[in-house]
Each structure stands twice: as structure tokens, then as C-alpha cells.
Protein backbone atom coordinates (compact mmCIF):
# COMPACT_ATOMS: atom_id res chain seq x y z
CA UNK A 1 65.68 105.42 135.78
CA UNK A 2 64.81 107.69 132.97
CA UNK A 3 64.92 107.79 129.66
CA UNK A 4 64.02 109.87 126.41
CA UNK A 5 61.07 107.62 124.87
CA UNK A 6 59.69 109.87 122.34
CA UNK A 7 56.75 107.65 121.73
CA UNK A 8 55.61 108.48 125.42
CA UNK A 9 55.54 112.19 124.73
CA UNK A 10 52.19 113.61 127.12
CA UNK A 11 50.60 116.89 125.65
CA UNK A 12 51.29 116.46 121.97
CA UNK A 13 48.14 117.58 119.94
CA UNK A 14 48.05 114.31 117.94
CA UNK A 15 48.01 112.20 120.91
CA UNK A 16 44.99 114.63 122.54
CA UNK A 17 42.99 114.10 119.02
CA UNK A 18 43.96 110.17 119.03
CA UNK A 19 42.71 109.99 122.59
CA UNK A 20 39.99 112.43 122.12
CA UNK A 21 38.61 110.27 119.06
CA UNK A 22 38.87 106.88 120.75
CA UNK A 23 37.16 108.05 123.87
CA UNK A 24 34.22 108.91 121.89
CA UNK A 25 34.29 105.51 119.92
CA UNK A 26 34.22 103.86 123.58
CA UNK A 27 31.38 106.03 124.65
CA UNK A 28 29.15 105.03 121.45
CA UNK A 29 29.79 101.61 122.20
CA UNK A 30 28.84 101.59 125.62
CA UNK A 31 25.62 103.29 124.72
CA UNK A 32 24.74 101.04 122.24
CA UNK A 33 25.77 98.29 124.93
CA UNK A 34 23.24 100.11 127.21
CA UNK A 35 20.92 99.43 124.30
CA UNK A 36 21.10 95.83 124.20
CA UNK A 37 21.29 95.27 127.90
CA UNK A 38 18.42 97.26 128.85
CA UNK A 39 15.84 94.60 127.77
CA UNK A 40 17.66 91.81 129.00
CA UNK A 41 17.42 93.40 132.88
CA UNK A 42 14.03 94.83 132.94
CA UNK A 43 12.58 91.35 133.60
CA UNK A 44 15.02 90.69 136.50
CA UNK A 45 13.98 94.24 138.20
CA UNK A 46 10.17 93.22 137.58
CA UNK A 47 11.21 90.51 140.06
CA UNK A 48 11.99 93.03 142.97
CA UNK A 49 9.36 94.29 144.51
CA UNK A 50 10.70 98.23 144.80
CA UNK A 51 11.34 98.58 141.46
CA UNK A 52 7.48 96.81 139.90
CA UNK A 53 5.89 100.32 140.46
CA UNK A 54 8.76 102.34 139.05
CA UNK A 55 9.70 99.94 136.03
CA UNK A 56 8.75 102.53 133.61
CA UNK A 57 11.12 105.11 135.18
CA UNK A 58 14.01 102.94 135.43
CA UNK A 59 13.42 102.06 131.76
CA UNK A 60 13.07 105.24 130.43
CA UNK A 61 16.26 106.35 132.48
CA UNK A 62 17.89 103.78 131.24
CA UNK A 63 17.43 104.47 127.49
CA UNK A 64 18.19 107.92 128.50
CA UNK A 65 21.45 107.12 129.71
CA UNK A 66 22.23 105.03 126.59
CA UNK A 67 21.04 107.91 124.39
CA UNK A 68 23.09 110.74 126.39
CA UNK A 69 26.39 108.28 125.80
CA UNK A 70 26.05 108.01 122.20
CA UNK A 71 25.55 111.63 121.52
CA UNK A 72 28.71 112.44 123.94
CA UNK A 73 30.97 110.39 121.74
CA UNK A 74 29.02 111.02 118.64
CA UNK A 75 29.62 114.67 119.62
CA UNK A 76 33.70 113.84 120.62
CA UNK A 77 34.08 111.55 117.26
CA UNK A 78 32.51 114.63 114.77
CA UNK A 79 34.35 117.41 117.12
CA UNK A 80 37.89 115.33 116.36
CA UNK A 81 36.78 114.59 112.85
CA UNK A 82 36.46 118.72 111.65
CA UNK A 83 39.85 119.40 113.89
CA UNK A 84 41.92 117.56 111.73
């Protein structure tokens, strides 16, 4: 069955920029997430013996990670923000 349900339109530019915008929202909050959760699991990897020589790397990745997700949508939310 099909229908015409305008609201469903794929490809219009507001949609793109709505989608565009939120994405990036979703991205800063998972690396702020990555922020808060980072501490909180260091102590369980100290517990496993592969990871209590390589702690600092895993940490410092880890922050990375975090810090590379909130400049992506921090990037997507100001790239949205001067396109309309």
C-alpha cells in the first residue's frame, strides 16, 4: 500500500539540516558520556592482568575517543548552525 505522506518526504534540505544538527547533539553527548564513564572503568581494567601495564594507554585512548566525539558534533552542530 502506498500513500502520499508528505511528512515522510526523504531528501528535503530541512530534514538533512534537522538530522544533520541532531546527530551532532548525539555525538556531544556520547562524548561527554565517554567522559564520565571513563573513571568509573579504569579500576575494573586495573583488575585484569593484560590491561595493568597498559592502563595509561587505554586511558589516554579513551579520553581521546571522548574528545574526537565532541569535536565531530561540535563541528556538525556549528556547520548546521552557519547553513541556516
Amino acid at each position: 500500500m502506498t500513500g502520499n505522506y508528505p511528512a515522510l518526504k526523504v531528501g528535503s534540505k530541512m530534514d538533512k539540516q534537522k538530522l544533520t544538527f541532531f546527530y551532532g547533539i548525539i555525538l556531544i553527548v556520547v562524548g561527554i558520556a565517554v567522559f564520565i564513564r571513563v573513571p568509573q572503568v579504569i579500576p575494573q581494567l586495573e583488575t585484569i592482568a593484560f590491561f595493568k601495564n597498559k592502563i595509561g594507554i587505554v586511558e589516554f585512548c579513551s579520553y581521546f575517543l571522548g574528545f574526537l566525539l565532541v569535536l565531530a558534533g561540535g563541528i556538525r552542530v556549528a556547520g548546521n548552525h552557519k547553513k541556516s
